[in-house]
C-alpha atoms as a PDB file:
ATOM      1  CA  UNK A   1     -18.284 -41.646 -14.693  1.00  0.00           C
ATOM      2  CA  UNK A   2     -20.935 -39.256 -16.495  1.00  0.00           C
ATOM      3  CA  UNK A   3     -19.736 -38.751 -20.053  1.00  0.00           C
ATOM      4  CA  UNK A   4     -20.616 -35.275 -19.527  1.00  0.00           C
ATOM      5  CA  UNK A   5     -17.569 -35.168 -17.205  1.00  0.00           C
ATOM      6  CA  UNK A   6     -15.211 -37.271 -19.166  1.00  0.00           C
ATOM      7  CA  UNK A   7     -14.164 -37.953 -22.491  1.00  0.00           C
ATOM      8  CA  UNK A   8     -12.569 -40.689 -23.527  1.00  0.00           C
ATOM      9  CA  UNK A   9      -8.334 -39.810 -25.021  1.00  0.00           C
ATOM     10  CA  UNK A  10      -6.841 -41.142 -27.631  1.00  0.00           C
ATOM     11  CA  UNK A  11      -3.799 -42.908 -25.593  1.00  0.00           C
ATOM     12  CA  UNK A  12      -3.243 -45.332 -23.555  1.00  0.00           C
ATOM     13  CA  UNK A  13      -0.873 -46.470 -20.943  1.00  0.00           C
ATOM     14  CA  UNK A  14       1.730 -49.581 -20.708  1.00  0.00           C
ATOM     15  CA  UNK A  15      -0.589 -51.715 -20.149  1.00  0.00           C
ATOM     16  CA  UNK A  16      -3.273 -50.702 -23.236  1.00  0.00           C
ATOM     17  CA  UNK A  17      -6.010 -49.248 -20.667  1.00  0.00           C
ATOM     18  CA  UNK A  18      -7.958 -46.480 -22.127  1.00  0.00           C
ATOM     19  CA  UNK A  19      -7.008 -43.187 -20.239  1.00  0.00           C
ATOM     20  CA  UNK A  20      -9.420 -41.347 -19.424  1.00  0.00           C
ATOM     21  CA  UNK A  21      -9.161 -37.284 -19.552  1.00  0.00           C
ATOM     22  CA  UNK A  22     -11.409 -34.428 -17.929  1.00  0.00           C
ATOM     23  CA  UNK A  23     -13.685 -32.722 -20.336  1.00  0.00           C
ATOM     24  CA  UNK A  24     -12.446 -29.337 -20.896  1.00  0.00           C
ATOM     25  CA  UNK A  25     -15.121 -26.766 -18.897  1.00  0.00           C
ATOM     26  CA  UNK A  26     -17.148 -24.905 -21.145  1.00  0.00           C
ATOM     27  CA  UNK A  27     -16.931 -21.125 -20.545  1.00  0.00           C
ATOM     28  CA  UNK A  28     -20.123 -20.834 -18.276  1.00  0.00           C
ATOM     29  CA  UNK A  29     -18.813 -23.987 -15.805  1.00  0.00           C
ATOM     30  CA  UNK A  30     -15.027 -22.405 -15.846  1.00  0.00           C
ATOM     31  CA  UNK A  31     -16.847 -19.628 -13.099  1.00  0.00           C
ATOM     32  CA  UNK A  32     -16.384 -20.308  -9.811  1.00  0.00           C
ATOM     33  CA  UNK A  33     -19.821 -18.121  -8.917  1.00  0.00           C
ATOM     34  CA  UNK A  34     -22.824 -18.142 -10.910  1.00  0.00           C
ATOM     35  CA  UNK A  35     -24.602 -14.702 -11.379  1.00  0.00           C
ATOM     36  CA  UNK A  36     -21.247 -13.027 -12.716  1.00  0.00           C
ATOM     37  CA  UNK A  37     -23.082 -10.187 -14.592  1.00  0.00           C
ATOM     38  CA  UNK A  38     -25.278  -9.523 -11.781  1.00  0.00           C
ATOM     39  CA  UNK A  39     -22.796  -9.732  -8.535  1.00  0.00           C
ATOM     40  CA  UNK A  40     -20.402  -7.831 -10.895  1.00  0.00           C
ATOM     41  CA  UNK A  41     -23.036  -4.960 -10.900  1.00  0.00           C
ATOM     42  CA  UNK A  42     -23.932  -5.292  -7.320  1.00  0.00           C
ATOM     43  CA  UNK A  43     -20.176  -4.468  -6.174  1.00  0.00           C
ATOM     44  CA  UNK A  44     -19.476  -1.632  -9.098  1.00  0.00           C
ATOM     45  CA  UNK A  45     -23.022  -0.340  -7.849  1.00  0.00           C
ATOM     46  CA  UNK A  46     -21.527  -0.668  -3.878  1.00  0.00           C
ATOM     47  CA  UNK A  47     -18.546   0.587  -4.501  1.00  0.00           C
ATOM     48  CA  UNK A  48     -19.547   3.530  -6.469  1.00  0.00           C
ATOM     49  CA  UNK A  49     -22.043   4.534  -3.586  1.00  0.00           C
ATOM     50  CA  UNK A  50     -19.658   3.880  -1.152  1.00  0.00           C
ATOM     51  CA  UNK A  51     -16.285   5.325  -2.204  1.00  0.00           C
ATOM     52  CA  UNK A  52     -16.685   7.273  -5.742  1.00  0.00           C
ATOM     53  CA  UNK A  53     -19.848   9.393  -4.541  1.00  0.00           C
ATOM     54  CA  UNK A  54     -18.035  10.745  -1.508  1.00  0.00           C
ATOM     55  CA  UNK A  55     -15.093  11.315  -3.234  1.00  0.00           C
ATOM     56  CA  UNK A  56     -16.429  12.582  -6.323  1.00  0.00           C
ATOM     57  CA  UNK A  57     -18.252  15.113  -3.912  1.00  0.00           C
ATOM     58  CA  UNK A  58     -15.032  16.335  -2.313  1.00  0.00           C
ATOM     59  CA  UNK A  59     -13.893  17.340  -5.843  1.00  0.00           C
ATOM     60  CA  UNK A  60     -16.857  18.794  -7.118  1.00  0.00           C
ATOM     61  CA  UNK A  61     -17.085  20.913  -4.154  1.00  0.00           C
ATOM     62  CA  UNK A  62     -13.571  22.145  -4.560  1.00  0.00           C
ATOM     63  CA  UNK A  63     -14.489  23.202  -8.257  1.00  0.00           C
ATOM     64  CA  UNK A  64     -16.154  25.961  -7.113  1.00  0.00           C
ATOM     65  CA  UNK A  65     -13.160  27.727  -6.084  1.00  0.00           C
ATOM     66  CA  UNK A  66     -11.331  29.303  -8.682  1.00  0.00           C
ATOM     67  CA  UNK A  67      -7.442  28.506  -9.466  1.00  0.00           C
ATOM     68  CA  UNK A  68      -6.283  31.301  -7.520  1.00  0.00           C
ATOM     69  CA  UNK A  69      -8.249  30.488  -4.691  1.00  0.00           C
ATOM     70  CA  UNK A  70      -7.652  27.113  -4.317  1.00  0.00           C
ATOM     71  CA  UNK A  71      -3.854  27.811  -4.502  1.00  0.00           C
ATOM     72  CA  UNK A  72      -4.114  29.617  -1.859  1.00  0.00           C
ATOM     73  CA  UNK A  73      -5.858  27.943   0.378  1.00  0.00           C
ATOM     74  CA  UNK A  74      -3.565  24.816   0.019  1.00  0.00           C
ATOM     75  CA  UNK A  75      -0.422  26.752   0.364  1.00  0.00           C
ATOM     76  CA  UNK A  76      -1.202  28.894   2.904  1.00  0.00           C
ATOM     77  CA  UNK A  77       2.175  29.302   5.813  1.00  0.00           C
ATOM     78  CA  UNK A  78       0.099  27.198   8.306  1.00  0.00           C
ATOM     79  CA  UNK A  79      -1.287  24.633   5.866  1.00  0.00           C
ATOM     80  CA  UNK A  80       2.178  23.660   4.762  1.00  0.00           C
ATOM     81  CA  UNK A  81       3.205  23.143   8.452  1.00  0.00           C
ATOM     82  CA  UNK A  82       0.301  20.819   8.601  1.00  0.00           C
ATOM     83  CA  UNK A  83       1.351  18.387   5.424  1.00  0.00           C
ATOM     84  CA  UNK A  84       5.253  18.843   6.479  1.00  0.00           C
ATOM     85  CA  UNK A  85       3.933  16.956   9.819  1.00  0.00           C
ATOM     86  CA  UNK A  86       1.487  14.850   8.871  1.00  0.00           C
ATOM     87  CA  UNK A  87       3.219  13.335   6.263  1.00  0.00           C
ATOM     88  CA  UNK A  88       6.915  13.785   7.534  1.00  0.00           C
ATOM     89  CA  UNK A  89       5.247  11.779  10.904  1.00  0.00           C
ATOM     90  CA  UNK A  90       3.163   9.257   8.759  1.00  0.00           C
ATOM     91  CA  UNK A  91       6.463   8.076   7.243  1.00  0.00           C
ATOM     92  CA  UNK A  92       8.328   7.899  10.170  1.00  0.00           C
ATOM     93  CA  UNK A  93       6.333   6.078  11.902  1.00  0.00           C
ATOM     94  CA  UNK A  94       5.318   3.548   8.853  1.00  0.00           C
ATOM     95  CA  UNK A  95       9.098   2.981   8.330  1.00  0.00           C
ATOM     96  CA  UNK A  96       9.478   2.226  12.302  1.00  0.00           C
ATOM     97  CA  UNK A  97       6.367  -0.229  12.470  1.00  0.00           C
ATOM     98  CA  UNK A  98       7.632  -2.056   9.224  1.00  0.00           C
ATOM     99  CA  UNK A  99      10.843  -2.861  11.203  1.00  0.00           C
ATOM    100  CA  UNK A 100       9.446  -3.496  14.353  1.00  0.00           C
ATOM    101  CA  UNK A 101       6.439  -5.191  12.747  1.00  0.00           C
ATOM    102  CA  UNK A 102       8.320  -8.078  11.338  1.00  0.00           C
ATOM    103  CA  UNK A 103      10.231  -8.506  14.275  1.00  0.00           C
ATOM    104  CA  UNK A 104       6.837  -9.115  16.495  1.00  0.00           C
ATOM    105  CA  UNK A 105       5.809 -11.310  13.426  1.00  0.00           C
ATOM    106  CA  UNK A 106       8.786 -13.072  13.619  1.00  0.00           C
ATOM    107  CA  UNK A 107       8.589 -13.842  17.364  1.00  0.00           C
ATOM    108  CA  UNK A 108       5.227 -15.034  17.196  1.00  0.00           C
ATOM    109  CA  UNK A 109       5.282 -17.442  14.446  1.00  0.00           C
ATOM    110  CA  UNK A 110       8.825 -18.808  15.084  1.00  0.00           C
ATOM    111  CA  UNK A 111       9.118 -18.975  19.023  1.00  0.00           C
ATOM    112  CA  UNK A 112       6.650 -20.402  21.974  1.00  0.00           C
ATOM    113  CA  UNK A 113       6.935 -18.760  25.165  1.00  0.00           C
ATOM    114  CA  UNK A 114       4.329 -17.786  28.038  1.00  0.00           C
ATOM    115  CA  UNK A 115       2.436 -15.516  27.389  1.00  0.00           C
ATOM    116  CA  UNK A 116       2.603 -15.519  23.638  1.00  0.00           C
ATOM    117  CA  UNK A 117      -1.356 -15.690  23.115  1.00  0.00           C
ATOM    118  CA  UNK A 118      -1.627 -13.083  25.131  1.00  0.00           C
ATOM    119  CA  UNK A 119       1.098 -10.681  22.676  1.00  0.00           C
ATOM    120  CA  UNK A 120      -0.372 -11.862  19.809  1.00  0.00           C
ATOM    121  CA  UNK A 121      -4.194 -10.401  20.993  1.00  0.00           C
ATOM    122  CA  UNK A 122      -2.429  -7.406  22.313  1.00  0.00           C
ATOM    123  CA  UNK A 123      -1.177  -6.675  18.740  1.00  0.00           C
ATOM    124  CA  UNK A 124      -4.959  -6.166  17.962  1.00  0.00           C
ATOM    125  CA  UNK A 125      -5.390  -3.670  20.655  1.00  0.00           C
ATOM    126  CA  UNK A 126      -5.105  -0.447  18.242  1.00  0.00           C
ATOM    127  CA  UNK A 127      -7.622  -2.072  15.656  1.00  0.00           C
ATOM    128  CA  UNK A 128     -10.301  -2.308  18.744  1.00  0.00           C
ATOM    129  CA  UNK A 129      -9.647   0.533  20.549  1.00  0.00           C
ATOM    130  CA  UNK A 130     -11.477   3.871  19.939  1.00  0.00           C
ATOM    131  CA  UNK A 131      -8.922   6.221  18.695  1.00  0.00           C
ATOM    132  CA  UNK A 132      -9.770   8.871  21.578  1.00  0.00           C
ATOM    133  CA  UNK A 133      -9.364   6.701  24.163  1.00  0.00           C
ATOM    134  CA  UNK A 134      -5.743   5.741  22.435  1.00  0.00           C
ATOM    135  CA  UNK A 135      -5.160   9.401  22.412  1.00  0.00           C
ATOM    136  CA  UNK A 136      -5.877   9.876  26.201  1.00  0.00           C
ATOM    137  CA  UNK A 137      -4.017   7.024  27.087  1.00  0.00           C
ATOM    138  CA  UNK A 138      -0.615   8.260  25.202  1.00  0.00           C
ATOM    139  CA  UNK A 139      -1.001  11.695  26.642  1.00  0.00           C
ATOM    140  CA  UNK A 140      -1.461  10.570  29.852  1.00  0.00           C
ATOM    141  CA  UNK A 141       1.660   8.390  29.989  1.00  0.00           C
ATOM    142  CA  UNK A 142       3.704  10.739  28.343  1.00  0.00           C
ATOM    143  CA  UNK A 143       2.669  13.667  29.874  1.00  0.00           C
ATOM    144  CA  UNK A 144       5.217  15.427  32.492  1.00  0.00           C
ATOM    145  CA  UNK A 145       3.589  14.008  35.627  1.00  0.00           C
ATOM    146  CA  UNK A 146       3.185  10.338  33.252  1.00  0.00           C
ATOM    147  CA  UNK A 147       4.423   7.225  33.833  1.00  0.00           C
ATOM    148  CA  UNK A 148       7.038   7.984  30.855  1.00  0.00           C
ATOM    149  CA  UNK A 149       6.926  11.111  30.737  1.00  0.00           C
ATOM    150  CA  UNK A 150       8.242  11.481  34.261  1.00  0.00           C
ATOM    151  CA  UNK A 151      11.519   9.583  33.186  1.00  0.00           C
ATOM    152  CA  UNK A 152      11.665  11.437  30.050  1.00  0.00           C
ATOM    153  CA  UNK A 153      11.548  14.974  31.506  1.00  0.00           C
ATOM    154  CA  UNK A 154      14.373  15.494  33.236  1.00  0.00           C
ATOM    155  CA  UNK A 155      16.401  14.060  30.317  1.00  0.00           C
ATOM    156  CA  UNK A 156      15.566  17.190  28.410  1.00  0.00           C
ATOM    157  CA  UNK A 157      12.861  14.859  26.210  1.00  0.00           C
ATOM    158  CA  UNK A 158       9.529  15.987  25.955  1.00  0.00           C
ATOM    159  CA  UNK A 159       6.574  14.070  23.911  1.00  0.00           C
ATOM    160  CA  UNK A 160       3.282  15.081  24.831  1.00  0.00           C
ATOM    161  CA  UNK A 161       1.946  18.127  22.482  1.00  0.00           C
ATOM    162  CA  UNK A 162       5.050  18.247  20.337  1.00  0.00           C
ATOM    163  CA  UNK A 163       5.626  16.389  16.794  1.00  0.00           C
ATOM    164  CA  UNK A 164       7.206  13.423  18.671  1.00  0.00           C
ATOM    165  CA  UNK A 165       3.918  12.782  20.248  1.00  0.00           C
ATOM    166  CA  UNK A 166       2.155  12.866  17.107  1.00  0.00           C
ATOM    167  CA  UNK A 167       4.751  10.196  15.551  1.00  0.00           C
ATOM    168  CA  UNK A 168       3.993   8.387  18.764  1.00  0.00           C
ATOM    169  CA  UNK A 169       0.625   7.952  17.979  1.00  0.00           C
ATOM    170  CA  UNK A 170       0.679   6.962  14.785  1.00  0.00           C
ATOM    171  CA  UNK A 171       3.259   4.388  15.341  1.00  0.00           C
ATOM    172  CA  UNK A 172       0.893   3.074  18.099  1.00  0.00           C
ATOM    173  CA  UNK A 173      -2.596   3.036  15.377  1.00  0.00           C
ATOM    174  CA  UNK A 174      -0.153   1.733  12.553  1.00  0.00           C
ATOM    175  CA  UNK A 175       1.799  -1.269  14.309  1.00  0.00           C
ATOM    176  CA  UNK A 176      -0.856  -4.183  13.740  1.00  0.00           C
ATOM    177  CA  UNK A 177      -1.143  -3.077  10.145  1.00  0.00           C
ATOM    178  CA  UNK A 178       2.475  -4.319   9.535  1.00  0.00           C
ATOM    179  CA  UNK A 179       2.587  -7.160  11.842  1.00  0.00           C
ATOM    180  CA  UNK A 180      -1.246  -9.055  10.760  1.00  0.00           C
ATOM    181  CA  UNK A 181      -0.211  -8.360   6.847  1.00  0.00           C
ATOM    182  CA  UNK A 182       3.809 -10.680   7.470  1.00  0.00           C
ATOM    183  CA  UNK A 183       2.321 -13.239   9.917  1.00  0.00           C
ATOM    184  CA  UNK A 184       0.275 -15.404   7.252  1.00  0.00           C
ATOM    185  CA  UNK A 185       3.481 -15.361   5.185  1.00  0.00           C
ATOM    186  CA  UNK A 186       5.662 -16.746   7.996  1.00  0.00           C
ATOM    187  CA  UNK A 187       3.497 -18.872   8.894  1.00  0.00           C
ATOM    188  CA  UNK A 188       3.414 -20.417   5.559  1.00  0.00           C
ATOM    189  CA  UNK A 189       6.921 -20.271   4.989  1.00  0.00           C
ATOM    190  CA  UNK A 190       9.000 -23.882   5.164  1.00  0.00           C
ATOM    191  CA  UNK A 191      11.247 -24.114   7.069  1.00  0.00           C
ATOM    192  CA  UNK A 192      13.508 -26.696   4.849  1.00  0.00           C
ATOM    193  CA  UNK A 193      14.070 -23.455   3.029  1.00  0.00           C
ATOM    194  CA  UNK A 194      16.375 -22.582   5.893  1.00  0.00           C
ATOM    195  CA  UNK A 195      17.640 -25.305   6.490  1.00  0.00           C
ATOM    196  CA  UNK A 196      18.397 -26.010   3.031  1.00  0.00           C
ATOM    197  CA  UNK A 197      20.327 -22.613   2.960  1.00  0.00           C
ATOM    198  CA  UNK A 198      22.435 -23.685   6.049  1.00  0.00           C
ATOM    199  CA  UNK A 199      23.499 -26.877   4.273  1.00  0.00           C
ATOM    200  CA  UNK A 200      24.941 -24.827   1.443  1.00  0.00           C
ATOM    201  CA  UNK A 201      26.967 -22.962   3.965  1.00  0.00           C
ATOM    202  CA  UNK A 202      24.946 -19.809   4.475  1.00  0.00           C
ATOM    203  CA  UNK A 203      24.632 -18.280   7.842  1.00  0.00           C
ATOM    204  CA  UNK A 204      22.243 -16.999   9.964  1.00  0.00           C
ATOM    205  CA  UNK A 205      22.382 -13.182   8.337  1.00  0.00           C
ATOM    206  CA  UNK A 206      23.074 -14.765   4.633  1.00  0.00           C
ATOM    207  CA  UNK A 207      19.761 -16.521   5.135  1.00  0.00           C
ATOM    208  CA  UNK A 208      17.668 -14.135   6.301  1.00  0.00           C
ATOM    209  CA  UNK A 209      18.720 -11.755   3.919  1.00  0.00           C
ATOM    210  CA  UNK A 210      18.398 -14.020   0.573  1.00  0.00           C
ATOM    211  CA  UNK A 211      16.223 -16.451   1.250  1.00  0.00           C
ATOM    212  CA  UNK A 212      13.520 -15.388   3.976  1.00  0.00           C
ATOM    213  CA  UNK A 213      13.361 -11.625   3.349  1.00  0.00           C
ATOM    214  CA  UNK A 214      12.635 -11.908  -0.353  1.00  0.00           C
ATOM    215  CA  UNK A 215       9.857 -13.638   0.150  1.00  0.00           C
ATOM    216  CA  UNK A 216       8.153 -11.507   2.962  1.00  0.00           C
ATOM    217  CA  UNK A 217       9.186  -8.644   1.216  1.00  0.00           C
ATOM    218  CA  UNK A 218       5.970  -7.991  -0.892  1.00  0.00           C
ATOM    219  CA  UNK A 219       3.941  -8.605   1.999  1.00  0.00           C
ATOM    220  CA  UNK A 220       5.759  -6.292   4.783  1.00  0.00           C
ATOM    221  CA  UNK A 221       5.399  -3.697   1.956  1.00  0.00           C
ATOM    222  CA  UNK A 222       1.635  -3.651   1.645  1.00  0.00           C
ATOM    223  CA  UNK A 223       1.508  -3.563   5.575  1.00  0.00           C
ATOM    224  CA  UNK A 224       3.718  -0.520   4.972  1.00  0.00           C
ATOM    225  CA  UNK A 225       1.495   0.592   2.841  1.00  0.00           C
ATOM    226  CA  UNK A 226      -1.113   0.408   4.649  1.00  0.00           C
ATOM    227  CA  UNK A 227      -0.152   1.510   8.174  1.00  0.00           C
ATOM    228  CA  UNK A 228       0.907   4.933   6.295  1.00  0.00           C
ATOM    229  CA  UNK A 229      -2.236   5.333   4.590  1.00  0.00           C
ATOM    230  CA  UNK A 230      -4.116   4.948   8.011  1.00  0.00           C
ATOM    231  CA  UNK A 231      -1.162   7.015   9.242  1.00  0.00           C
ATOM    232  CA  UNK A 232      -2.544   9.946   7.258  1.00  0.00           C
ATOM    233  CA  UNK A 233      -5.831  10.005   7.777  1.00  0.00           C
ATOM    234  CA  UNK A 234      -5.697   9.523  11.272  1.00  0.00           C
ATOM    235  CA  UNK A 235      -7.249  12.203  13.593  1.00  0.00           C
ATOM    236  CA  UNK A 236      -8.542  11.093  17.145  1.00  0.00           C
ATOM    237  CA  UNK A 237      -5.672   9.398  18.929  1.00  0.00           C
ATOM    238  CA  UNK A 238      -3.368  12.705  17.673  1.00  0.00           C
ATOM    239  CA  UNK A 239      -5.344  15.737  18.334  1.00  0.00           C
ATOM    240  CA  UNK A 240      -4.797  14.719  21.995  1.00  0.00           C
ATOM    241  CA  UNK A 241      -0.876  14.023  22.491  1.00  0.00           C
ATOM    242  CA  UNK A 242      -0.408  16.509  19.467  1.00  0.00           C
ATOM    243  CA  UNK A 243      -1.154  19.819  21.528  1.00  0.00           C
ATOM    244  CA  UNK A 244      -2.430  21.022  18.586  1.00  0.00           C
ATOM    245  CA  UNK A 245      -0.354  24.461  18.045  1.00  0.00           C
ATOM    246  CA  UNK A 246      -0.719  26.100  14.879  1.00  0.00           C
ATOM    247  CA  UNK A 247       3.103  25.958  13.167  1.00  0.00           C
ATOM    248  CA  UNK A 248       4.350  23.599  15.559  1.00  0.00           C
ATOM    249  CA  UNK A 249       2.377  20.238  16.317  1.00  0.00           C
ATOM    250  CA  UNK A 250      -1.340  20.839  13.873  1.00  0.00           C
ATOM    251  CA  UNK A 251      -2.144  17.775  11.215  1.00  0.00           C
ATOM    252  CA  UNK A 252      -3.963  18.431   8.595  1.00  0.00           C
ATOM    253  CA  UNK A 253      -6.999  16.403   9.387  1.00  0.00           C
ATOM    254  CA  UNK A 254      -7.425  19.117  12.172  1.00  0.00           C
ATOM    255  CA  UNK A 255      -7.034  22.003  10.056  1.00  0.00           C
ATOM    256  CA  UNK A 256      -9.819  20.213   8.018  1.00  0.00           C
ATOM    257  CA  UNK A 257     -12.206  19.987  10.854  1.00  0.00           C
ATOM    258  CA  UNK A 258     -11.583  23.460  11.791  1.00  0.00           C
ATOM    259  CA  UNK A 259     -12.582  25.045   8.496  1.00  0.00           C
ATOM    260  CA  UNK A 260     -15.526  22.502   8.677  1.00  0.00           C
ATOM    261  CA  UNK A 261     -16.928  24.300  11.859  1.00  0.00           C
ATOM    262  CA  UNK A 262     -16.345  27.562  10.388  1.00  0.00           C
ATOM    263  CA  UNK A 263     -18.527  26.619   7.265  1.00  0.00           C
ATOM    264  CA  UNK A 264     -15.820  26.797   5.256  1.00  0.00           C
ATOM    265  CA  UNK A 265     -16.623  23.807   3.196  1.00  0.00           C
ATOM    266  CA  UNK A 266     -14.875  24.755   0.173  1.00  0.00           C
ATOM    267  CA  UNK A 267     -11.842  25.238   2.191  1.00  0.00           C
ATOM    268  CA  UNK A 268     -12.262  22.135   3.976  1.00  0.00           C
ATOM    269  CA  UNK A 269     -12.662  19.633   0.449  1.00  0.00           C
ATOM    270  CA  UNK A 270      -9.369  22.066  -0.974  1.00  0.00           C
ATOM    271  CA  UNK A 271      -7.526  20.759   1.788  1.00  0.00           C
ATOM    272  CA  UNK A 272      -9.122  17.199   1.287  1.00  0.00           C
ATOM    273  CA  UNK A 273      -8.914  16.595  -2.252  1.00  0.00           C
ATOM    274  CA  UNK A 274      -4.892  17.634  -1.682  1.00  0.00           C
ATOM    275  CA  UNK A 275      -4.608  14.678   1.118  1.00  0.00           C
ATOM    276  CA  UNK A 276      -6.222  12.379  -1.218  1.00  0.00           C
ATOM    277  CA  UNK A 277      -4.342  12.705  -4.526  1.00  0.00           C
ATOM    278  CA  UNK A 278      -1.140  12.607  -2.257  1.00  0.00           C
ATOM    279  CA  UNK A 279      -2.170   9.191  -0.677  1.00  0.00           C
ATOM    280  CA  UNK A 280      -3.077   8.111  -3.898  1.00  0.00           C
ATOM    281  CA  UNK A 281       0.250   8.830  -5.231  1.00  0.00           C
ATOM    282  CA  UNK A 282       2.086   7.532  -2.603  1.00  0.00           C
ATOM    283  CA  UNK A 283       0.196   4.706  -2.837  1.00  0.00           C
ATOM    284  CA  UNK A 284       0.364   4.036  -6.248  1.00  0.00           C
ATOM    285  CA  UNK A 285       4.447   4.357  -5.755  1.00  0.00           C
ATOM    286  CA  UNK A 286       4.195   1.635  -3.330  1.00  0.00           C
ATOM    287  CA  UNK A 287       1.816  -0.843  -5.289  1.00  0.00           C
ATOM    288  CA  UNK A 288       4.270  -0.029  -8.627  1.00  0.00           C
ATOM    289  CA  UNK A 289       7.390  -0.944  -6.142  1.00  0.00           C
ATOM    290  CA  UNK A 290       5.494  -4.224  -5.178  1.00  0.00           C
ATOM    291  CA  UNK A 291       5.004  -4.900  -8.686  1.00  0.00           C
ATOM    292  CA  UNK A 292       8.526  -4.843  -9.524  1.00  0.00           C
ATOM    293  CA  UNK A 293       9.399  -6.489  -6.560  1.00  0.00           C
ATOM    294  CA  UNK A 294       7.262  -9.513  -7.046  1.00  0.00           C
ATOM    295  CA  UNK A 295       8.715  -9.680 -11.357  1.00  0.00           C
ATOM    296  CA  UNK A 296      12.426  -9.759 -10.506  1.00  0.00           C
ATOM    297  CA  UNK A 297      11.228 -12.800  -7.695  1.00  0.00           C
ATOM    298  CA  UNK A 298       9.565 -14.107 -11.054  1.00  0.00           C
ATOM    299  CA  UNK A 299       5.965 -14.607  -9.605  1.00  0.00           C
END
């Protein structure tokens, strides 16, 4: 061995062999990458261009307006409707996907059946598909002459332009958020852990609930998280199945585009830089409630 690598202890074993120890790393060999300085730049200098540009933008642009304005603008009747849906439906259907999410985790790590490879690419579906083909799709199977939508109908139910096909839609774009973010963790979780449970006398239920869900917890939060941030933002696959009636079934992101056409740009980043401090705050809820979640499991 190089004595660069190794320096000799002062201790031996039973048997009065020299142990030999690893050499400390100096602070230059402890990186894993070399070029710190220099990739650190490159990714500060990225991600400024790529996300604090744009966004500073939106807020600079909405400086312009003054106080009054600006007030106005974001709490106008129509506008309110807007956030009252979008973020009313963005929760909804984040809350639904997290439930339903780590069920279709669940079934695909845990079980084999036919067909499973084929449920497990499906689950991708949303990620691939263009969101205005997504849109089409949903309106045209829940419209009245739709393959659901005929059935739904005549039970008094109607989900094509109305707020129940905008939650629709965003439970369809936000599902594979959930399930992709739990999968890893059940994959990776032993099973003696169960079984180790059932030995003490804990049931099926007992189980789950104290010894599996605490530790997919954390995850199925961030893909909560995250299929509510996408939730938010998203605009294709709703503006189709949402109808789109001003009061009744508009999203923000739509209200946005409309002042865009009418060169109302000041309007338009107003509007903006209120969607983005709210997702940040939500956001920052949810990270903070992840944090605490992840100190009481002491990690």
């Amino acid at each position: 061995m190089a004595d660069r690598d190794f320096v000799i202890a002062r201790a031996f074993d039973a048997e009065g062999a020299t142990i030999l120890r690893p050499r400390p790393p100096t602070r230059h060999e402890a990186r894993v990458l070399p070029g710190f300085g220099l990739s650190l730049g490159v990714t500060l200098a990225y991600l400024s261009l790529i996300v604090l540009v744009p966004l500073s933008a939106a807020f600079i642009k909405t400086a312009s307006l003054t106080w009054p304005a600006f007030w106005n603008i974001v709490t106008a009747p129509r506008v309110v409707a807007t956030y009252k849906l979008t973020f009313g439906a963005s929760l909804g259907a984040a809350l639904v996907n997290a439930g339903f999410g780590l069920l279709v985790a669940w079934v695909l790590v845990r079980y084999r059946f036919p067909g499973r490879r084929l449920i497990d690419a499906l689950v991708d579906l949303p990620f691939a598909l263009p969101t205005a083909v997504a849109g089409i799709a949903l309106t045209g199977l829940f419209a009245a002459n739709g393959w659901f939508g005929a059935l739904l109908t005549p039970l008094g139910i109607k989900v094509a332009f109305t707020p129940i096909g905008v939650f629709v839609a965003l439970t369809f774009i936000g599902l594979p958020f959930v399930v992709r973010t739990v999968q890893p963790v059940l994959e990776t979780l032993p099973k003696e852990l169960e079984e180790a449970a059932q030995t003490l006398g804990a049931n099926r239920s007992s189980t789950f609930r104290r010894v599996i869900f605490p530790i997919v917890l954390p995850a199925l939060m961030t893909g909560f998280a995250l299929a509510l941030a996408r939730a938010i933002g998203e605009y294709g696959s709703v503006i189709f199945i949402a109808g789109n009636m001003p009061m009744v079934s508009e999203i923000t992101p739509l209200i946005i585009i409309t002042k865009l056409e009418q060169y109302d740009y000041a309007g338009a980043t107003a509007l903006a830089v209120v969607m983005l401090v709210a997702a940040f705050v939500m956001l920052l809820a949810i990270n903070g409630l992840q944090a605490w979640t992840r100190a009481r499991q002491g990690r």
